[in-house]
N, C-alpha and C. Protein backbone atom coordinates (compact mmCIF):
# COMPACT_ATOMS: atom_id res chain seq x y z
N UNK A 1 5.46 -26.50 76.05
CA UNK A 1 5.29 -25.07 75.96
C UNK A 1 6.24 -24.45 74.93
N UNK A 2 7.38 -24.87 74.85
CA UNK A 2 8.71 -24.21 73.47
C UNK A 2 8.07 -24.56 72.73
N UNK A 3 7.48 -26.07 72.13
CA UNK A 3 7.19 -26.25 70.95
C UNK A 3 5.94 -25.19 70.57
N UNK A 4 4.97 -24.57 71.28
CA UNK A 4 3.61 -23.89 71.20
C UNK A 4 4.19 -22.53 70.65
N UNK A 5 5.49 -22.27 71.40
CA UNK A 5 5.62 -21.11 71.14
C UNK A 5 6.89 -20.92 69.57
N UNK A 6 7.40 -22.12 69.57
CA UNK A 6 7.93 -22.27 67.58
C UNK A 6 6.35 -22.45 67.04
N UNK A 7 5.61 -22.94 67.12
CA UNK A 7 4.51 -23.12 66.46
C UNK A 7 3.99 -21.69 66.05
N UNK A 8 3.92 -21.42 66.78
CA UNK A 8 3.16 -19.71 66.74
C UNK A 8 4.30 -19.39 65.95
N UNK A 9 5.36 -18.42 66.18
CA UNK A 9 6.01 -18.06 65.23
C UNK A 9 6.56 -18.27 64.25
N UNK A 10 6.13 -19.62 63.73
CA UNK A 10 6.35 -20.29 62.19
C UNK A 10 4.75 -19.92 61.58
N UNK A 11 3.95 -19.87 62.40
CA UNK A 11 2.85 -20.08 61.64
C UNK A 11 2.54 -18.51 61.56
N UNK A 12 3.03 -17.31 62.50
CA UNK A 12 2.84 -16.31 61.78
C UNK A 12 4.06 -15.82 61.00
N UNK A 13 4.58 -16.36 60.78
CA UNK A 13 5.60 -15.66 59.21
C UNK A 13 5.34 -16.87 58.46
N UNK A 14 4.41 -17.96 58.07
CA UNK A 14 3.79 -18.26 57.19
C UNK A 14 2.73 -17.31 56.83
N UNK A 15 2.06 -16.87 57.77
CA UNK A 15 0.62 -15.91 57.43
C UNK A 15 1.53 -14.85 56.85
N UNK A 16 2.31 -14.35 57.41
CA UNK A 16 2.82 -12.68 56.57
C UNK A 16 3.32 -12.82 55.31
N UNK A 17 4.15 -14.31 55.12
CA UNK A 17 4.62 -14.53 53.49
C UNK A 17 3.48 -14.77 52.44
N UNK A 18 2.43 -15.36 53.24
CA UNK A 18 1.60 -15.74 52.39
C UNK A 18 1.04 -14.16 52.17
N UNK A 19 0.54 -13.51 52.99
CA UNK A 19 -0.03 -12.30 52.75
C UNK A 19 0.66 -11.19 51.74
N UNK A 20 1.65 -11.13 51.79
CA UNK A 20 2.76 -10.49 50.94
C UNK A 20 3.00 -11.09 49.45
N UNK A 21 2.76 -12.54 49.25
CA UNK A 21 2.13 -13.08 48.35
C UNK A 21 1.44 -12.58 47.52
N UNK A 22 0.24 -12.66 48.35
CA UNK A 22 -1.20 -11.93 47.91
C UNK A 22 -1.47 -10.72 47.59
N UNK A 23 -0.68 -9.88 48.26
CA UNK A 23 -0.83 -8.47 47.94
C UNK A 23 0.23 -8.36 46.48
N UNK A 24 0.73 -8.64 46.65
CA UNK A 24 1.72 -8.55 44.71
C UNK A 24 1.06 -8.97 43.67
N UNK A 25 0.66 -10.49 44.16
CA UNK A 25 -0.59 -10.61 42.74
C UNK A 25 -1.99 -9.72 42.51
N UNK A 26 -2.57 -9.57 44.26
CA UNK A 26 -3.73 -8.35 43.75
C UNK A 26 -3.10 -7.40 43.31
N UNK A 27 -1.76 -6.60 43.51
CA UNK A 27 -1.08 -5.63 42.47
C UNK A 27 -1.05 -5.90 41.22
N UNK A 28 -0.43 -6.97 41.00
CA UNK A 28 -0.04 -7.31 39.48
C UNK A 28 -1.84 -6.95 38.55
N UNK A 29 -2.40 -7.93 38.87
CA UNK A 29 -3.70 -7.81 38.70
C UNK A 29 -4.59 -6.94 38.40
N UNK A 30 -4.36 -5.41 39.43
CA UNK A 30 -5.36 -4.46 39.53
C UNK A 30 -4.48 -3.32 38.90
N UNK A 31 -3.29 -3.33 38.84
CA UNK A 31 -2.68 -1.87 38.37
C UNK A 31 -2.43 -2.14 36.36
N UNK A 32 -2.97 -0.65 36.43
CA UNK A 32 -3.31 -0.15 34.78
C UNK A 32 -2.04 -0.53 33.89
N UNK A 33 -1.73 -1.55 33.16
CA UNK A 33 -0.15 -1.18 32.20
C UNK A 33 0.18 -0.20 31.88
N UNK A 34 1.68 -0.53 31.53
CA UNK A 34 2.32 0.91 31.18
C UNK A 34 2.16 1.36 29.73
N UNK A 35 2.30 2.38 29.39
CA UNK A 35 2.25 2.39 27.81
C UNK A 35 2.88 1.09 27.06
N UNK A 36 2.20 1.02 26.19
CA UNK A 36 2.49 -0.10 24.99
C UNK A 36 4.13 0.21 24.23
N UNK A 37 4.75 -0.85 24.22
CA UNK A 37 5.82 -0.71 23.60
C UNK A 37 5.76 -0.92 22.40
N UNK A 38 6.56 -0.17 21.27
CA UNK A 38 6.83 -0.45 20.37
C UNK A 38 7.76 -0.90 19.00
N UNK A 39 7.63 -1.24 18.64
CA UNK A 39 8.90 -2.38 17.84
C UNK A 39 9.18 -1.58 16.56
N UNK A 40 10.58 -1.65 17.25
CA UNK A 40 11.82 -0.86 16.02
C UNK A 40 11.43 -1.78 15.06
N UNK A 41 11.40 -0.65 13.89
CA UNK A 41 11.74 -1.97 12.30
C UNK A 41 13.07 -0.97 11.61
N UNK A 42 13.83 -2.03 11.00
CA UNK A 42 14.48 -1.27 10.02
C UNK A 42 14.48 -1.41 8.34
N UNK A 43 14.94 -0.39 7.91
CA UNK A 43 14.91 -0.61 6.50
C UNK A 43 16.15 -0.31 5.73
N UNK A 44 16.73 -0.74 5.14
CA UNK A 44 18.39 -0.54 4.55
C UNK A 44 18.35 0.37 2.88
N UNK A 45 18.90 1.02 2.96
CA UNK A 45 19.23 2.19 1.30
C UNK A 45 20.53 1.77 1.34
N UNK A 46 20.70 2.37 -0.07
CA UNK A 46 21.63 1.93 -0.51
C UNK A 46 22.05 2.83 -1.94
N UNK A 47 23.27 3.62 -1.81
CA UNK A 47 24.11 4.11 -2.76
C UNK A 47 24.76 3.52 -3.75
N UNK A 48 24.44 2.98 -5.11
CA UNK A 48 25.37 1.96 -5.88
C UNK A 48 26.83 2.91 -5.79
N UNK A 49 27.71 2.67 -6.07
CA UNK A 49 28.92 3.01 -6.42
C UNK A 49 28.59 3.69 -8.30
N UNK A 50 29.61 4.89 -8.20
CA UNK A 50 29.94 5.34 -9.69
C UNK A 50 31.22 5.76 -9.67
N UNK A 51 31.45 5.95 -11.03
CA UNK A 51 33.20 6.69 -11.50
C UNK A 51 32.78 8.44 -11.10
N UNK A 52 33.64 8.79 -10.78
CA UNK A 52 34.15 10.29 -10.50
C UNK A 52 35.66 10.34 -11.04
N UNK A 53 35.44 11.48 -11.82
CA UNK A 53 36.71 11.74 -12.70
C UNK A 53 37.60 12.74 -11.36
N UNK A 54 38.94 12.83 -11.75
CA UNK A 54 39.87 13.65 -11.20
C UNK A 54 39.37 15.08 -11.24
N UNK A 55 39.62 15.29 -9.50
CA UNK A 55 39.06 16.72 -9.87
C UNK A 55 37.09 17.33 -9.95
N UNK A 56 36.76 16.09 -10.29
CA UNK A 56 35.27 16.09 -10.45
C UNK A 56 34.07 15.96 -8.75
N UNK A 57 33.34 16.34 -9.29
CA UNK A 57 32.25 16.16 -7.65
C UNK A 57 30.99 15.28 -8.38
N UNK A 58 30.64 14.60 -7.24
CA UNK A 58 29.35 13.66 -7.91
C UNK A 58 28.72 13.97 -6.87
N UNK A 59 27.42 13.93 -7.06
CA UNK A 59 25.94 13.54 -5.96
C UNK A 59 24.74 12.66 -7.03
N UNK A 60 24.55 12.22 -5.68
CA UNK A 60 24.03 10.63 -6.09
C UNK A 60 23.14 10.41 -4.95
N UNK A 61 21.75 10.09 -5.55
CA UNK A 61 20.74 9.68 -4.64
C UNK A 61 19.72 8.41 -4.82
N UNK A 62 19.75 8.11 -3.22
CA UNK A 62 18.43 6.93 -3.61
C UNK A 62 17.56 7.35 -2.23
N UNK A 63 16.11 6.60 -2.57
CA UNK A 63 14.95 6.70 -2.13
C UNK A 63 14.22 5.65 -1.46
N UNK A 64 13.74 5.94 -0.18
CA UNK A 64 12.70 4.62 -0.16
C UNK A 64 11.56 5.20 0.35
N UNK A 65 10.32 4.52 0.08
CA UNK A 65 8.75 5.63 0.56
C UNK A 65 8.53 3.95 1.51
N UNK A 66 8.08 4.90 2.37
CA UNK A 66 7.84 4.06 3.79
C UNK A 66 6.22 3.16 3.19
N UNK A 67 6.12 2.12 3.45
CA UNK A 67 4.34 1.78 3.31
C UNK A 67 3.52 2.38 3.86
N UNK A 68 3.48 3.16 5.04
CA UNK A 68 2.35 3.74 5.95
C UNK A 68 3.09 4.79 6.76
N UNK A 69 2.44 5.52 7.16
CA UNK A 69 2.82 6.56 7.95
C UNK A 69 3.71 6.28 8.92
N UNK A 70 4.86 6.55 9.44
CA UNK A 70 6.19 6.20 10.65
C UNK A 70 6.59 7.40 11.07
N UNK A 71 7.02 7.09 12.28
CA UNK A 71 8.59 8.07 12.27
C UNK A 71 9.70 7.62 12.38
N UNK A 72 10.36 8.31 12.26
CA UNK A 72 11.87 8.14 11.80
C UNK A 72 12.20 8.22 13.32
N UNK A 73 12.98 6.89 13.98
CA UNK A 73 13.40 7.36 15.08
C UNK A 73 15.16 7.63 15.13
N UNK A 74 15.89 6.96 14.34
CA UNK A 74 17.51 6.81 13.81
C UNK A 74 17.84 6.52 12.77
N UNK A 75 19.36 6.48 12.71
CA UNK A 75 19.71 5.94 11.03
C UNK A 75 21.34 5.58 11.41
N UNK A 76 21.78 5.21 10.79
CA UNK A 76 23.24 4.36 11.02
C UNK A 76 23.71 4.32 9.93
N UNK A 77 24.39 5.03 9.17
CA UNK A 77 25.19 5.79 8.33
C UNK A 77 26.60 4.84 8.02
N UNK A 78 27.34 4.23 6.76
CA UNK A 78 28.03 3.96 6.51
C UNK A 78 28.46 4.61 4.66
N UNK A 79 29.73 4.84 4.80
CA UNK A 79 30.19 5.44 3.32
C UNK A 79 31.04 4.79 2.67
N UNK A 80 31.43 4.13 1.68
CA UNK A 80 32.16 3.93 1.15
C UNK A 80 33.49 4.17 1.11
N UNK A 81 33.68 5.60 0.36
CA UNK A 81 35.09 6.09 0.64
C UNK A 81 35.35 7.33 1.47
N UNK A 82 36.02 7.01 2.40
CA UNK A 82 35.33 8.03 4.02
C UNK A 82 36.95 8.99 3.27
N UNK A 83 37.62 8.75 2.88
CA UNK A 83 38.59 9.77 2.92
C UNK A 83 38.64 11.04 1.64
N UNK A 84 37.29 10.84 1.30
CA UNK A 84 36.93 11.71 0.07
C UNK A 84 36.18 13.32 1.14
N UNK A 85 35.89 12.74 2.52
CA UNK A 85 35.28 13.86 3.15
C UNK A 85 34.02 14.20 2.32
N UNK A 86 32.70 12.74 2.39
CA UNK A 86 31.88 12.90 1.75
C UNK A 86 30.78 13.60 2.78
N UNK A 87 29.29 14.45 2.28
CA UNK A 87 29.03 15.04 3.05
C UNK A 87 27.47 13.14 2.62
N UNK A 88 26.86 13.30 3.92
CA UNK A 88 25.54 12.13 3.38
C UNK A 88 24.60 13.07 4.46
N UNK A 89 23.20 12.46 3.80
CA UNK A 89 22.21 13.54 4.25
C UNK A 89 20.63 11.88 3.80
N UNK A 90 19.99 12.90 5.22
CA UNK A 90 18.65 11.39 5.12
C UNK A 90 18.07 12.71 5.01
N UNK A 91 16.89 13.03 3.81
CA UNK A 91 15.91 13.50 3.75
C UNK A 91 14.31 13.81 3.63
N UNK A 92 13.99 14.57 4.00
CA UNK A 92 12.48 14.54 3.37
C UNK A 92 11.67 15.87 3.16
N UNK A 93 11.77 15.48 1.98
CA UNK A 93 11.25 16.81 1.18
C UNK A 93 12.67 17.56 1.33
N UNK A 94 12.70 19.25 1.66
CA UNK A 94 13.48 20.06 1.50
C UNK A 94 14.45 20.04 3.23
N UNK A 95 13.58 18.98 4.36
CA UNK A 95 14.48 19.02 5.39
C UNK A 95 15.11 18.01 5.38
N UNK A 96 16.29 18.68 6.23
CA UNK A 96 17.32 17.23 7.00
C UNK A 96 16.82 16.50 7.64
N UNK A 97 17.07 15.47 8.05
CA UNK A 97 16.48 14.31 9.16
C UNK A 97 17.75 13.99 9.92
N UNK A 98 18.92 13.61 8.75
CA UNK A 98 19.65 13.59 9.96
C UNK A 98 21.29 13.82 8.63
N UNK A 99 22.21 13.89 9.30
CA UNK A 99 23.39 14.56 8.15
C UNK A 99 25.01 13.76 9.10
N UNK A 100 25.55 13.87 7.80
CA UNK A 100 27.18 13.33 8.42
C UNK A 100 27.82 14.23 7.56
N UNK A 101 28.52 15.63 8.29
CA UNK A 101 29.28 16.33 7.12
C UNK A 101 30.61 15.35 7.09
N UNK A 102 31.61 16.14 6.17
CA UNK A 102 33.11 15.65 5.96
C UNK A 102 33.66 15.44 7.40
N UNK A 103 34.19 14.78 7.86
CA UNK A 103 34.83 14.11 9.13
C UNK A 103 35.18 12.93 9.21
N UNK A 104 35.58 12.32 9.75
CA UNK A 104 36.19 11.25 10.08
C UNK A 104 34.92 10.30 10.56
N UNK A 105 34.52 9.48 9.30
CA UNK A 105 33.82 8.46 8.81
C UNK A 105 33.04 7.09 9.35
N UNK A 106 35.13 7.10 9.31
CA UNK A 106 35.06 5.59 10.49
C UNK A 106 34.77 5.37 11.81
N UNK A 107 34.19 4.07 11.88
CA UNK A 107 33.16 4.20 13.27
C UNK A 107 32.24 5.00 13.08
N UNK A 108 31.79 4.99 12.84
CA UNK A 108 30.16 6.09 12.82
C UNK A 108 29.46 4.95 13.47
N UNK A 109 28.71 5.53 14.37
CA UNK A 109 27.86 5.24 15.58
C UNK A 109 26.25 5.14 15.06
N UNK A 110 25.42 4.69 15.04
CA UNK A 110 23.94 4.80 14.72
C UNK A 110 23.70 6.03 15.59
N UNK A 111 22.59 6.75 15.46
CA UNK A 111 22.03 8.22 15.79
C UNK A 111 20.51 7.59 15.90
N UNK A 112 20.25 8.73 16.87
CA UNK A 112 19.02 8.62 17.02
C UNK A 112 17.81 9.77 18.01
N UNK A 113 16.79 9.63 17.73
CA UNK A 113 16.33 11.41 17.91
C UNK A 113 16.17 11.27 19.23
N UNK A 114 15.97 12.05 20.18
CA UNK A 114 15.54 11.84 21.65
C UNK A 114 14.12 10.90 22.15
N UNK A 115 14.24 10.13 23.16
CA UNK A 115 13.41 9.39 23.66
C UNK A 115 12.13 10.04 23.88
N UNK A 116 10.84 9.48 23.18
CA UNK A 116 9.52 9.55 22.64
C UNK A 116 9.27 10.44 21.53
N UNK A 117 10.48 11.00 20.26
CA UNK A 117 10.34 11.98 19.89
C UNK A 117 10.46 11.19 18.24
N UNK A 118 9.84 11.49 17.15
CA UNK A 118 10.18 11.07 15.89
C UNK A 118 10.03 11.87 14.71
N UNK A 119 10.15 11.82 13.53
CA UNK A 119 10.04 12.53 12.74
C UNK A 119 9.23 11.93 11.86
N UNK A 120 7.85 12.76 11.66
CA UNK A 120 6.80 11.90 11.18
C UNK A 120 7.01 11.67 9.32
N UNK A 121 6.96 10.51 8.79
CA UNK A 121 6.59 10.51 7.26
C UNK A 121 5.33 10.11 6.83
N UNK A 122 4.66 10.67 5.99
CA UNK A 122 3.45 10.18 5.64
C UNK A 122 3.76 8.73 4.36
N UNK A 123 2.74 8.14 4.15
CA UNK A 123 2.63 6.63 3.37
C UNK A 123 2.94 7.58 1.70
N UNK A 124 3.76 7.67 1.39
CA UNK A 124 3.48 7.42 -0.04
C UNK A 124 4.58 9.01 -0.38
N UNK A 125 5.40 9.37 0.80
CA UNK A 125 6.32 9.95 1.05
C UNK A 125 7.56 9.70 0.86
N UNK A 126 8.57 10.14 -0.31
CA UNK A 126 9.90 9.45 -0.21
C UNK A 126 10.68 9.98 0.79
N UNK A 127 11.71 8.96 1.35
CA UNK A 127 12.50 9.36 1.98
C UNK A 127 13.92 9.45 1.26
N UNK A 128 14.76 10.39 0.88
CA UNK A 128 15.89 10.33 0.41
C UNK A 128 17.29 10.37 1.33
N UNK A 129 18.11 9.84 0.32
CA UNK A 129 19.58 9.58 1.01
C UNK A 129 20.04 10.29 -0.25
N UNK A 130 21.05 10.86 0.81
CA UNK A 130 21.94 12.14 -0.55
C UNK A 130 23.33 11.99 -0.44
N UNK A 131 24.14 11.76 -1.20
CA UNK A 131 25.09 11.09 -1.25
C UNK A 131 25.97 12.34 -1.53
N UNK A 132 27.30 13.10 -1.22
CA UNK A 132 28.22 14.51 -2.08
C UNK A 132 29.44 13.97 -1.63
N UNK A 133 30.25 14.39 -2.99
CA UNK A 133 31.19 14.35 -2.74
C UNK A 133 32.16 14.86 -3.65
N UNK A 134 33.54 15.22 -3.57
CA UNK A 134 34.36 15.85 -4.47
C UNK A 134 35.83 15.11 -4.27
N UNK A 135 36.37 14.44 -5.60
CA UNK A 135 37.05 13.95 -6.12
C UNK A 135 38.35 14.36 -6.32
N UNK A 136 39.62 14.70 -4.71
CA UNK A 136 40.68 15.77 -5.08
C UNK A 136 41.82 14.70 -5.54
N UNK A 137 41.54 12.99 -5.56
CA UNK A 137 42.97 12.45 -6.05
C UNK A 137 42.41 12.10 -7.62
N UNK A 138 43.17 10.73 -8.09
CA UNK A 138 43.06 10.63 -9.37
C UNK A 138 41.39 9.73 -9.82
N UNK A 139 41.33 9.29 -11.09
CA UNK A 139 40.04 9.18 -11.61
C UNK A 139 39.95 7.89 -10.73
N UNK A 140 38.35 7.18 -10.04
CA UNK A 140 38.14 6.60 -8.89
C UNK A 140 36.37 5.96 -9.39
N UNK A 141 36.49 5.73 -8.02
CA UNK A 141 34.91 5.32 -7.78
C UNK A 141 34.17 5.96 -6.63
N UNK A 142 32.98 6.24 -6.62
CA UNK A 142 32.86 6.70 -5.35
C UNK A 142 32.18 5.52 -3.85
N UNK A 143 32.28 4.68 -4.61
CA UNK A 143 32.13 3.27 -3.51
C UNK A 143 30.61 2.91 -3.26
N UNK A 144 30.20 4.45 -3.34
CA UNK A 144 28.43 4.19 -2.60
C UNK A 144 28.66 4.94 -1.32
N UNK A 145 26.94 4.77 -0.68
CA UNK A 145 27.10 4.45 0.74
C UNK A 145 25.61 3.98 1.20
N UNK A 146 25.67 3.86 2.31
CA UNK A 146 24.39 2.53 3.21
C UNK A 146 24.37 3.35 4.00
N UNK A 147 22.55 3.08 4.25
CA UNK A 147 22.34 3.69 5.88
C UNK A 147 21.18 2.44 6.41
N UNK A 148 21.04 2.26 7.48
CA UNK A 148 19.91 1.76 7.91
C UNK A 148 19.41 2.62 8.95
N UNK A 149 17.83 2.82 8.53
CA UNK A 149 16.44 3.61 8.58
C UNK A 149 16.01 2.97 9.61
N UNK A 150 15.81 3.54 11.23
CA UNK A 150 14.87 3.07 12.35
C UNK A 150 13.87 3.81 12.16
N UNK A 151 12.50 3.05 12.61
CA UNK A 151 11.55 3.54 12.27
C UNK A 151 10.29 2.78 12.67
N UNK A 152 9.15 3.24 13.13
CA UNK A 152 7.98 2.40 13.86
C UNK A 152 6.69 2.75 12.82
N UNK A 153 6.16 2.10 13.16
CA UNK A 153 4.97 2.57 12.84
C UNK A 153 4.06 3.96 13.80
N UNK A 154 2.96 4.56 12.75
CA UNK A 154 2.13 5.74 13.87
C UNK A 154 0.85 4.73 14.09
N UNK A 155 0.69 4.92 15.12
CA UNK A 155 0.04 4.22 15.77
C UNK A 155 -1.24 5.53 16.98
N UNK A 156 -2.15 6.20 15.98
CA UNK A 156 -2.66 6.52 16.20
C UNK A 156 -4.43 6.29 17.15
N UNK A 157 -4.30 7.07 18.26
CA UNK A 157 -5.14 6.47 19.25
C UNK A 157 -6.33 7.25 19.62
């Protein structure tokens, strides 16, 4: 009679594991996915370095046009010579996208726009990097500066 009655209660919490089983895979199975994820790409610019005379201000720009329509989701900003209090600027067309005035350089953190939100570029759109700066010690270089461009594709539905 003990053994009838371990029998029974092994064999129903086999039935409930198994059932609990079953119900996760008919979940897995029957429920709709979540939105589609999508994959960061990046793209790197790049400021050559020039001479700036004593006293003098330079601005200096480069460009990259995306292949296809994106948005801009971040950018990660590095300068050359951070103690010149250079101002750098990601643009398009006549707006900002994203800016680092004069401040304290080092360590600069990648940025990035709020979650599901981007800044759209069309295919055949430059994107510019704007480089300023003003020259208060003696005659120099201005080093350059780098950003790397996050950015997805539009993925229109």
């Amino acid at each position: 009679m003990l053994d009838r009655a371990l029998m029974n209660r092994r064999d129903i919490a086999i039935l409930l594991l198994s059932s609990a089983l079953l119900g996760v895979a008919a979940f897995r199975l029957l429920a709709t996915p979540g939105p589609e994820t999508r994959r960061i790409s990046v793209e790197a610019v790049e400021i050559k370095t020039a001479p700036i005379k004593s006293g003098g201000s330079s601005e200096q720009q480069t460009s990259w046009t995306p292949p296809d329509d994106v948005f801009i989701v971040g950018w990660a900003p590095d300068v050359g010579a951070p103690s010149s209090l250079p101002e750098l600027h990601l643009l398009s067309g006549n707006t900002t996208i994203f800016s680092a005035h004069p401040a304290p350089f080092e360590n600069l953190k990648p940025t990035f726009l709020p979650s599901g939100t981007g800044f759209l570029i069309r295919k055949g759109e430059p994107l510019r990097l704007q480089l300023r700066m003003k020259n208060s010690g003696p005659d120099g270089e201005t080093h350059g500066a780098r950003a790397l461009i996050y950015f997805h594709p539009v993925v229109w539905r």
